[in-house]
C-alpha atoms as a PDB file:
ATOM      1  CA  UNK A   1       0.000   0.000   0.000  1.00  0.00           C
ATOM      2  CA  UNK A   2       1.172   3.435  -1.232  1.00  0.00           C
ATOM      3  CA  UNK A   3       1.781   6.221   2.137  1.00  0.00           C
ATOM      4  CA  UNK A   4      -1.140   8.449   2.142  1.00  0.00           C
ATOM      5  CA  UNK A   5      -0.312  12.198   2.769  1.00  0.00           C
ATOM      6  CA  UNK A   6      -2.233  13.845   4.692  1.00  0.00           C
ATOM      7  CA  UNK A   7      -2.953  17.763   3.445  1.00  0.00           C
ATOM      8  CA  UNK A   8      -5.569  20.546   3.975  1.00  0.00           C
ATOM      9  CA  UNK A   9      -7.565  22.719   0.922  1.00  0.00           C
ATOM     10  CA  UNK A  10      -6.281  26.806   1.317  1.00  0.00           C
ATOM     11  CA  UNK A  11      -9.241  28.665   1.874  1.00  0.00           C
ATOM     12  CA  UNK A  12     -11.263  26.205   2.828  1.00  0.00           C
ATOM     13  CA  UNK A  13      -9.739  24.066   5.991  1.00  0.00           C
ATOM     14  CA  UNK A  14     -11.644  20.345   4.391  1.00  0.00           C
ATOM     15  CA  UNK A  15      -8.664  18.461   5.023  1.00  0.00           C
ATOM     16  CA  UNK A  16      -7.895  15.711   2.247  1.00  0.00           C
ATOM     17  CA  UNK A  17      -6.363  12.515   1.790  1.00  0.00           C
ATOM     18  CA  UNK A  18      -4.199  11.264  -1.091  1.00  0.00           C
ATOM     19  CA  UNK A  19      -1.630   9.066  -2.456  1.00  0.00           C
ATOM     20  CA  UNK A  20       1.275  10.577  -4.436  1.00  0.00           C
ATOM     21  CA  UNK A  21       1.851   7.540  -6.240  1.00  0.00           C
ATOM     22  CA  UNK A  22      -1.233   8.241  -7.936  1.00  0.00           C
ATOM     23  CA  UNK A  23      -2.370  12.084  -8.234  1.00  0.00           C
ATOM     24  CA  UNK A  24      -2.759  14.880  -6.352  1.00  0.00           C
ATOM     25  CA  UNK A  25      -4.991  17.767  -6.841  1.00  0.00           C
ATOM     26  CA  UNK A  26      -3.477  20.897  -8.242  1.00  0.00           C
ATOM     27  CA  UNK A  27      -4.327  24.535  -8.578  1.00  0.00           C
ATOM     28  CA  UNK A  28      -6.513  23.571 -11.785  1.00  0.00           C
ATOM     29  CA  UNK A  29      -8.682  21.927  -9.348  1.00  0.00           C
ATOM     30  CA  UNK A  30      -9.364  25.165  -7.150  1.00  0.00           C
ATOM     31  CA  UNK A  31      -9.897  27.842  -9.527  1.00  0.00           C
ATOM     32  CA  UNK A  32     -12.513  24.737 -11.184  1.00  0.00           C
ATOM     33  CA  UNK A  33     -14.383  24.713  -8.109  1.00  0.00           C
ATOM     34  CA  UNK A  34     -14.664  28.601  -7.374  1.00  0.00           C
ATOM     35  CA  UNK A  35     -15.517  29.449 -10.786  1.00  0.00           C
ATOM     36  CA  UNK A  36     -19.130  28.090 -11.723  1.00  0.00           C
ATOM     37  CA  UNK A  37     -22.172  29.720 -10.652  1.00  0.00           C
ATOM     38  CA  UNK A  38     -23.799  27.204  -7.494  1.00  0.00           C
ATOM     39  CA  UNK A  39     -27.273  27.611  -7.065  1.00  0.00           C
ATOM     40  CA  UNK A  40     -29.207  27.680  -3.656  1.00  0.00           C
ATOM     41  CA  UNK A  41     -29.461  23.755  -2.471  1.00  0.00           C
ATOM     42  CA  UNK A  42     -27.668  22.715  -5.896  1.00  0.00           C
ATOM     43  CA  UNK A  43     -27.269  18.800  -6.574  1.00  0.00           C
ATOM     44  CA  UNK A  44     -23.426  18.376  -8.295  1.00  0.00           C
ATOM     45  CA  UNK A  45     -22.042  15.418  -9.725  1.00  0.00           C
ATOM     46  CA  UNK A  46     -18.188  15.806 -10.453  1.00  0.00           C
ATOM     47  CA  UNK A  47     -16.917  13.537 -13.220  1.00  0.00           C
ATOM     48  CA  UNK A  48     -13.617  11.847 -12.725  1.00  0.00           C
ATOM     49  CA  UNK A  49     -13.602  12.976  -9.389  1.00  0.00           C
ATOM     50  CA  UNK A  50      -9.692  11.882  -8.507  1.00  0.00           C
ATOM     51  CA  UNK A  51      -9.407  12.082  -4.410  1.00  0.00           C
ATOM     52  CA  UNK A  52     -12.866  15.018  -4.432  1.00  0.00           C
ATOM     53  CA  UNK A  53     -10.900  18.429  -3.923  1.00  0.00           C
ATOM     54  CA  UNK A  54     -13.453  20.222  -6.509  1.00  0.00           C
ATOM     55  CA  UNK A  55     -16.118  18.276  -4.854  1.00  0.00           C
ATOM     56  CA  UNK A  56     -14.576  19.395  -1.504  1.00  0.00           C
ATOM     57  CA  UNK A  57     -15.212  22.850  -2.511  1.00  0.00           C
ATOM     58  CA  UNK A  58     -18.444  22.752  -3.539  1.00  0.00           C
ATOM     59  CA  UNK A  59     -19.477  21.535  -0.405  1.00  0.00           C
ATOM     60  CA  UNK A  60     -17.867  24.245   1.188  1.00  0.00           C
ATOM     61  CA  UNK A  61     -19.641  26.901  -1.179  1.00  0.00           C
ATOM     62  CA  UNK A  62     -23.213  25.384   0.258  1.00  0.00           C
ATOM     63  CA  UNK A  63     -23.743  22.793  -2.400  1.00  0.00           C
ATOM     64  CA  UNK A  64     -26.200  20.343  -0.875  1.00  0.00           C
ATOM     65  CA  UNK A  65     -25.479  16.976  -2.068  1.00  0.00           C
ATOM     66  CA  UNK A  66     -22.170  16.319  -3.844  1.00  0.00           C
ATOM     67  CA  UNK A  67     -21.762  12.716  -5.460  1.00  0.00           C
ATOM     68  CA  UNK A  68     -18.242  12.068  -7.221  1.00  0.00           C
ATOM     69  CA  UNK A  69     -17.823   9.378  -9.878  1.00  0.00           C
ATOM     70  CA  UNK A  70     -14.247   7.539 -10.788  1.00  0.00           C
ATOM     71  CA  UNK A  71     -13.262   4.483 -12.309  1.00  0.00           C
ATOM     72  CA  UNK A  72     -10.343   4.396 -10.053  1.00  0.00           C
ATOM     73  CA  UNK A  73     -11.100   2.279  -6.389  1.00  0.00           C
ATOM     74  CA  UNK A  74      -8.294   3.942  -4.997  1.00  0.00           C
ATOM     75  CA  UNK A  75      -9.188   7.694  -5.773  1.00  0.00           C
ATOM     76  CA  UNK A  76     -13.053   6.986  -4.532  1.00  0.00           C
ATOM     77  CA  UNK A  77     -11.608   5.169  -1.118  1.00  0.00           C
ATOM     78  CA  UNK A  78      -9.552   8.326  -0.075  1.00  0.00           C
ATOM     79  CA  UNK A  79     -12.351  11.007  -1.280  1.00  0.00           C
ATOM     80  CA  UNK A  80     -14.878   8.707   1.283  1.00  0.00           C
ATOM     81  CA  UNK A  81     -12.131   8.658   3.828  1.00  0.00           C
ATOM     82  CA  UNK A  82     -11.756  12.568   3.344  1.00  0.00           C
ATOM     83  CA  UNK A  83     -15.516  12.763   3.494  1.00  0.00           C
ATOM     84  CA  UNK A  84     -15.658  11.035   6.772  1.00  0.00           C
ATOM     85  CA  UNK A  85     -13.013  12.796   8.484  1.00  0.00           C
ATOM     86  CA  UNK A  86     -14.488  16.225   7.496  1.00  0.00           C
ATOM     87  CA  UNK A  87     -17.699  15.131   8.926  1.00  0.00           C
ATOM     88  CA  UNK A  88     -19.799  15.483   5.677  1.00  0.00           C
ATOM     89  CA  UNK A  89     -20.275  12.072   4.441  1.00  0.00           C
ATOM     90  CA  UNK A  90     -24.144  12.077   4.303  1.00  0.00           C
ATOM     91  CA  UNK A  91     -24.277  14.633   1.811  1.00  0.00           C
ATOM     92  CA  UNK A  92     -20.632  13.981  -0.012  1.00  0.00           C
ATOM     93  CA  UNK A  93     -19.481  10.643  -1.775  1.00  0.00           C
ATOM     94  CA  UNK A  94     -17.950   8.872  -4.073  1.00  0.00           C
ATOM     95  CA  UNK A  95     -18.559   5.765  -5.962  1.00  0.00           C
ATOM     96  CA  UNK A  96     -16.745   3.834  -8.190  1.00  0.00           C
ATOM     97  CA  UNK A  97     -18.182   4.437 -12.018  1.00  0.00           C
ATOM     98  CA  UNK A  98     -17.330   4.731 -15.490  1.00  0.00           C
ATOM     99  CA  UNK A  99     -18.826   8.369 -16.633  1.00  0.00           C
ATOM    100  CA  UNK A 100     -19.461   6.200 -20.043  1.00  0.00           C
ATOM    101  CA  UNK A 101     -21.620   4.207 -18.393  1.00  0.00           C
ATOM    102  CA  UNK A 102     -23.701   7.458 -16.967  1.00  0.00           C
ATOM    103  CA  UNK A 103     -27.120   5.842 -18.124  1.00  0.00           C
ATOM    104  CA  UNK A 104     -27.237   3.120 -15.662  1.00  0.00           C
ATOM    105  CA  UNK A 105     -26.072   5.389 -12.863  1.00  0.00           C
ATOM    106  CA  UNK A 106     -28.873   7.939 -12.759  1.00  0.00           C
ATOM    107  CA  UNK A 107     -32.017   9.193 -14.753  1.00  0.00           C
ATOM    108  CA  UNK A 108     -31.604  12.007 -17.276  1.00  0.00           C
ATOM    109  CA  UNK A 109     -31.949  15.523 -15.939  1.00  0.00           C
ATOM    110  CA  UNK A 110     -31.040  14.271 -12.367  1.00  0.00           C
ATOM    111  CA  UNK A 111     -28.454  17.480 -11.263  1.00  0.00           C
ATOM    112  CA  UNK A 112     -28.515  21.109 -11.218  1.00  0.00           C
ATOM    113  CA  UNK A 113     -24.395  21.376 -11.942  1.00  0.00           C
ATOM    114  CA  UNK A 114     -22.169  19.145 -13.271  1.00  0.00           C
ATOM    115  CA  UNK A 115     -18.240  19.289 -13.002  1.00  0.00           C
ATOM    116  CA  UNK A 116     -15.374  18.212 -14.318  1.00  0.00           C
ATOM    117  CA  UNK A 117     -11.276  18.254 -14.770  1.00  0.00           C
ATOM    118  CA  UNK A 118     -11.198  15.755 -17.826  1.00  0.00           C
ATOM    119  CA  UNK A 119      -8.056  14.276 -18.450  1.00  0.00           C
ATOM    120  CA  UNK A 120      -5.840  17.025 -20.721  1.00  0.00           C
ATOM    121  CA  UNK A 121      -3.920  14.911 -23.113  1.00  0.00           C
ATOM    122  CA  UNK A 122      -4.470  12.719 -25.972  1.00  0.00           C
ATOM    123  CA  UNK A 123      -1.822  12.757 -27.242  1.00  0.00           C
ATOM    124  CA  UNK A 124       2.168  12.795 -26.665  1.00  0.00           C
ATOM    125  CA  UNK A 125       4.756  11.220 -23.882  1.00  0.00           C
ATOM    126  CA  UNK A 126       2.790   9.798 -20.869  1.00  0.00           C
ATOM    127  CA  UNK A 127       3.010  10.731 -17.681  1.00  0.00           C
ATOM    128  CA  UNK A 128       4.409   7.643 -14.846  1.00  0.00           C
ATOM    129  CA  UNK A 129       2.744   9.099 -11.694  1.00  0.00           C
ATOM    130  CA  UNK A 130      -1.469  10.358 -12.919  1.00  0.00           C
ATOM    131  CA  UNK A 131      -1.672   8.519 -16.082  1.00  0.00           C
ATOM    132  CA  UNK A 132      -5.325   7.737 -16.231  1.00  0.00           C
ATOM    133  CA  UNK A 133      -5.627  11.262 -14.914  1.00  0.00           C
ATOM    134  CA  UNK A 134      -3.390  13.298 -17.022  1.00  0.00           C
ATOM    135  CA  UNK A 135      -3.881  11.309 -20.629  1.00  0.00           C
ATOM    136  CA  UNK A 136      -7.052   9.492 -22.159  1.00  0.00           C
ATOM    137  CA  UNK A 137      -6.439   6.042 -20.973  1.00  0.00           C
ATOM    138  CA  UNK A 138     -10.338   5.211 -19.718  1.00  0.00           C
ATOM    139  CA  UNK A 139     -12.309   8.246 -21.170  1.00  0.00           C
ATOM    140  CA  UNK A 140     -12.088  10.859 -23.543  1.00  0.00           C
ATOM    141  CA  UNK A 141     -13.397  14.549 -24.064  1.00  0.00           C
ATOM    142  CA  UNK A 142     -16.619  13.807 -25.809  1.00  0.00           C
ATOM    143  CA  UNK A 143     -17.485  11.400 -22.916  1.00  0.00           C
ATOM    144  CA  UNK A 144     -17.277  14.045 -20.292  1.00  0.00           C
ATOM    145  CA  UNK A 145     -19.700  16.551 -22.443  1.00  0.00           C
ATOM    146  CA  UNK A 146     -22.166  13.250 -22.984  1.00  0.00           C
ATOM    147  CA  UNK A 147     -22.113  12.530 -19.637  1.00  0.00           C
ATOM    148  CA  UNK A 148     -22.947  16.224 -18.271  1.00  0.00           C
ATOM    149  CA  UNK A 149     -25.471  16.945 -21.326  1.00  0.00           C
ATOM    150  CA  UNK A 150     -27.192  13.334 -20.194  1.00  0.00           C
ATOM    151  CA  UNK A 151     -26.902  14.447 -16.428  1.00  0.00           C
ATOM    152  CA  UNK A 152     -28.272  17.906 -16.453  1.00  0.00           C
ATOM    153  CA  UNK A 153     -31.367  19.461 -15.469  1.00  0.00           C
ATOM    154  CA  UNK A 154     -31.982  21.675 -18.340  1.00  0.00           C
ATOM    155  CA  UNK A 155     -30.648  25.196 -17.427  1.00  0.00           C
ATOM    156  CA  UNK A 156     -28.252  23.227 -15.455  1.00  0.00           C
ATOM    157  CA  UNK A 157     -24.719  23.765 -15.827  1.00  0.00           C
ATOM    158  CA  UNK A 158     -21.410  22.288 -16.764  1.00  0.00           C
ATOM    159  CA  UNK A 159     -18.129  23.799 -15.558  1.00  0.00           C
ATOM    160  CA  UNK A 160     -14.840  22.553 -16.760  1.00  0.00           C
ATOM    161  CA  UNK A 161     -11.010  23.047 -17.605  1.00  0.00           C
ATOM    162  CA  UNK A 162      -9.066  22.199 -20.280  1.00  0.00           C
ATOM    163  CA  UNK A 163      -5.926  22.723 -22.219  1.00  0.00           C
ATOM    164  CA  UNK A 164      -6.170  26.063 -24.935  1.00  0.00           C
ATOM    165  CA  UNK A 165      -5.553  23.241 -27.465  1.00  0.00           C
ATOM    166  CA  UNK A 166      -8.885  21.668 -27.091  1.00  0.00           C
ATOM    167  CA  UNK A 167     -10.745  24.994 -26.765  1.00  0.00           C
ATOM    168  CA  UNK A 168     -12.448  24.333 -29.928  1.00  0.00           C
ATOM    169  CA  UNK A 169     -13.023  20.658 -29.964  1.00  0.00           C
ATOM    170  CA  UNK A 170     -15.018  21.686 -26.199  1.00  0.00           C
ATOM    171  CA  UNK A 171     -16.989  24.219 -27.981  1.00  0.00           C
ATOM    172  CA  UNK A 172     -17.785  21.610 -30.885  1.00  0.00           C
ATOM    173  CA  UNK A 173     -18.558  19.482 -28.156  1.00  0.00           C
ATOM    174  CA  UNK A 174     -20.765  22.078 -26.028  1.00  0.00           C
ATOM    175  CA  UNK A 175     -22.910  22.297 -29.227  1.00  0.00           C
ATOM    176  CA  UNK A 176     -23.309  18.891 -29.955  1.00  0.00           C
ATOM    177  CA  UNK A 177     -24.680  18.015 -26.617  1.00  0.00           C
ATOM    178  CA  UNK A 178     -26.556  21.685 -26.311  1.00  0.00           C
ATOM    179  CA  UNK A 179     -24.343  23.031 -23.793  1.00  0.00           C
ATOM    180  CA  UNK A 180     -24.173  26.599 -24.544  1.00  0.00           C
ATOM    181  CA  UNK A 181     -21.040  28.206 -24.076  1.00  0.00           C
ATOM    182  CA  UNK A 182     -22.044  30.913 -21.230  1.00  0.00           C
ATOM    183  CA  UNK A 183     -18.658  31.999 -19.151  1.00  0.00           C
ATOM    184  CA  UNK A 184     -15.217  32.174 -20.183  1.00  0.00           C
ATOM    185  CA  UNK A 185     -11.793  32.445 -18.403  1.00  0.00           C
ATOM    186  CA  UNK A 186      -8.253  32.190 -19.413  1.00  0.00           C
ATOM    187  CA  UNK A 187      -5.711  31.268 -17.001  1.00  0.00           C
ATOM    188  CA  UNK A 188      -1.868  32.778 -17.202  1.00  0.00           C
ATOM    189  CA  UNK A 189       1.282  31.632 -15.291  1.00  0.00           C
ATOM    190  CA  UNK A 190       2.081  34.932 -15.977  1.00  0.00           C
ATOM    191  CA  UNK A 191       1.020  38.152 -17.602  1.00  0.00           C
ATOM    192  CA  UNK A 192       3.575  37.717 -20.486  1.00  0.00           C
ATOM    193  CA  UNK A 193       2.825  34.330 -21.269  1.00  0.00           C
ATOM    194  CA  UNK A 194       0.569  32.044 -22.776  1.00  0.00           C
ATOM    195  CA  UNK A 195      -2.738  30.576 -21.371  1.00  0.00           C
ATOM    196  CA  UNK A 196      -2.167  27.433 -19.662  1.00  0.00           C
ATOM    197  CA  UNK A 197      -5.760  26.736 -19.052  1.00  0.00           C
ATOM    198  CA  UNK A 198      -9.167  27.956 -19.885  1.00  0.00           C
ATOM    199  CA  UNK A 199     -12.408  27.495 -17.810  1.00  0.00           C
ATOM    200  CA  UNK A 200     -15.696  27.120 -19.373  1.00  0.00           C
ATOM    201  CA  UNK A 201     -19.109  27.090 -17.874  1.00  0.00           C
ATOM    202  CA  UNK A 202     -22.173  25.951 -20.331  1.00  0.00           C
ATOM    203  CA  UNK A 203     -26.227  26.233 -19.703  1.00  0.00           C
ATOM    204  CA  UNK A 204     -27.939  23.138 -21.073  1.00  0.00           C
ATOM    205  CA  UNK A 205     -30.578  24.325 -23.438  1.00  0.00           C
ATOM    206  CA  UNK A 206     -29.054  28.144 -23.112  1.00  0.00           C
ATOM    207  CA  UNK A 207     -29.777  31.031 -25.168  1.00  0.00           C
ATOM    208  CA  UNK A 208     -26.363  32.782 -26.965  1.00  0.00           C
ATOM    209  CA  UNK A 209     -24.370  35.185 -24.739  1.00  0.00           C
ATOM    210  CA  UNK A 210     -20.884  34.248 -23.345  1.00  0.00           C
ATOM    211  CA  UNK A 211     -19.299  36.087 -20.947  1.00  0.00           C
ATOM    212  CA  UNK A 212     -15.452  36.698 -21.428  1.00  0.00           C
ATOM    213  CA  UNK A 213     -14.008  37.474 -18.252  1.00  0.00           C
ATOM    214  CA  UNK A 214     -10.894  39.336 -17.583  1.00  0.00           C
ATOM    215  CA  UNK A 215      -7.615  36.931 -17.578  1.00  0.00           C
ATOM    216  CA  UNK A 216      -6.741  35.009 -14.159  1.00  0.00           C
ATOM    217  CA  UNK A 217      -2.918  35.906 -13.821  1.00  0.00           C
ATOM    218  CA  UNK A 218      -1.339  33.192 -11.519  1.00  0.00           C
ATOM    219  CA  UNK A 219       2.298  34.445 -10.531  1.00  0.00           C
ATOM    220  CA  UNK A 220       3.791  38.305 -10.608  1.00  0.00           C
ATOM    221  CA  UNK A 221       7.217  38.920 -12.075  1.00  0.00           C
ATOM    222  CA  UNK A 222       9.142  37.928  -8.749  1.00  0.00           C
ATOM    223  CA  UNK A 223       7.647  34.546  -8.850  1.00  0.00           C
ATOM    224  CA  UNK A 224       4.843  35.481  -5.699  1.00  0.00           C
ATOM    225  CA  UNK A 225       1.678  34.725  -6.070  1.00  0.00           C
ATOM    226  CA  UNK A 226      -0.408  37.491  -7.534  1.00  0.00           C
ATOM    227  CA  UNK A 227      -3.792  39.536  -5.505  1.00  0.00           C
ATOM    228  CA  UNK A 228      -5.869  37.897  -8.019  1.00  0.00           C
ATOM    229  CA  UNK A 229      -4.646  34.494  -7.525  1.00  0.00           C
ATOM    230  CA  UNK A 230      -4.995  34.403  -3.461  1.00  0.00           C
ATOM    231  CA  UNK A 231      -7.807  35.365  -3.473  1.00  0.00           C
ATOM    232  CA  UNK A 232      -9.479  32.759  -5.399  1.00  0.00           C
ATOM    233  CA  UNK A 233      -7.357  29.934  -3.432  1.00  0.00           C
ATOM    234  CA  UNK A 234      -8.324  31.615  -0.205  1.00  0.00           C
ATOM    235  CA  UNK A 235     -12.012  31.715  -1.192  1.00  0.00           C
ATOM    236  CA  UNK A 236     -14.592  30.092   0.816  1.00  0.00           C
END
């Protein structure tokens, strides 16, 4: 058996187990789980849940019932354990499912917001510690947007982060599954380079109108963590 760290979400105190023999959340993760709108009460599912830090948020934002689905037993033993220790196990779990096989998990139109941090790669030199999580090995892209268009309440939403290199296979993807593109935000390292990320959040059955918001700079020239940056890892 793998040694288990033991660490603690900024901002929000949940503390969290995991293994880094097989992945470990990252600041992709928080700025994921700050950035979609959560209505009052809201039912989430996360897909591909890993060991439940966005899931860990949203419960912390108010989110009412949080259910996490992974294909890996490992990830979905540590985000119950987590659950459990926090003291929010009856309204925050984890169960061991392939998002592919959504269908047999739940009726259509069974949440109000649906998240997830698909795997980014499809391509190129796998990773030896995350595979599953980092590259395509169990699911791909389209399988995440079927699952959450399946999912969805209609006006329910779909929050996710990806790689600038899929930005427009997710917005072919959004369409196909009538997930309209709604909220937009591109995420530097710094203010003179590239995007690294981008976050999306979609309105099943929407009407046009997507909101671009202003960039999310990460780190300032002297390598510190910028205003903008704390403050959405120190959000509640």
């Amino acid at each position: 058996m793998n040694k288990i760290r033991e660490d603690y979400l900024p901002g929000c105190g949940y503390k969290i187990y995991q293994d880094p023999a097989e992945f470990t959340f990252t600041t992709d993760s928080v700025f994921l789980a700050h950035f979609p709108h959560l209505a009052n009460k809201a039912k989430v599912l996360e897909l591909g849940c890993g060991t439940g830090a966005v899931s860990f948020y949203l419960a912390a934002r108010g989110a009412a019932e949080v259910t996490g689905l992974d294909v890996n037993p490992r990830m979905v033993e540590l985000f119950n354990r987590s659950a459990e220790a926090n003291g929010i196990e009856s309204r925050v779990r984890a169960l061991e499912w392939d998002i592919k096989e959504i269908k047999s998990f739940c009726p259509t139109e069974s949440f109000d917001l649906v998240v997830a941090n698909p795997p980014y790669r499809n391509s190129g030199r796998e990773r030896a510690i995350g595979t599953s999580a980092c590259h395509e090995k169990t699911a791909v892209l389209e399988d995440f947007f079927a699952a959450a268009g399946y999912a969805l309440h209609s006006r329910g939403r779909f929050a996710l982060v990806q790689l600038p290199e899929r930005f427009m296979e997710s917005m072919e993807l959004a369409i196909k599954y009538n997930l309209q593109p709604k909220k937009l935000q591109w995420v530097h390292a710094s203010v003179d380079k590239p995007a690294w990320i981008f976050l999306l959040e979609m309105v099943k059955n929407g009407s046009y109108g997507l909101e671009v918001l202003p960039p999310l700079i990460m780190y300032n020239e002297d390598g510190s963590l910028t205003e903008q940056a704390k403050k959405q890892m120190e959000k509640e």
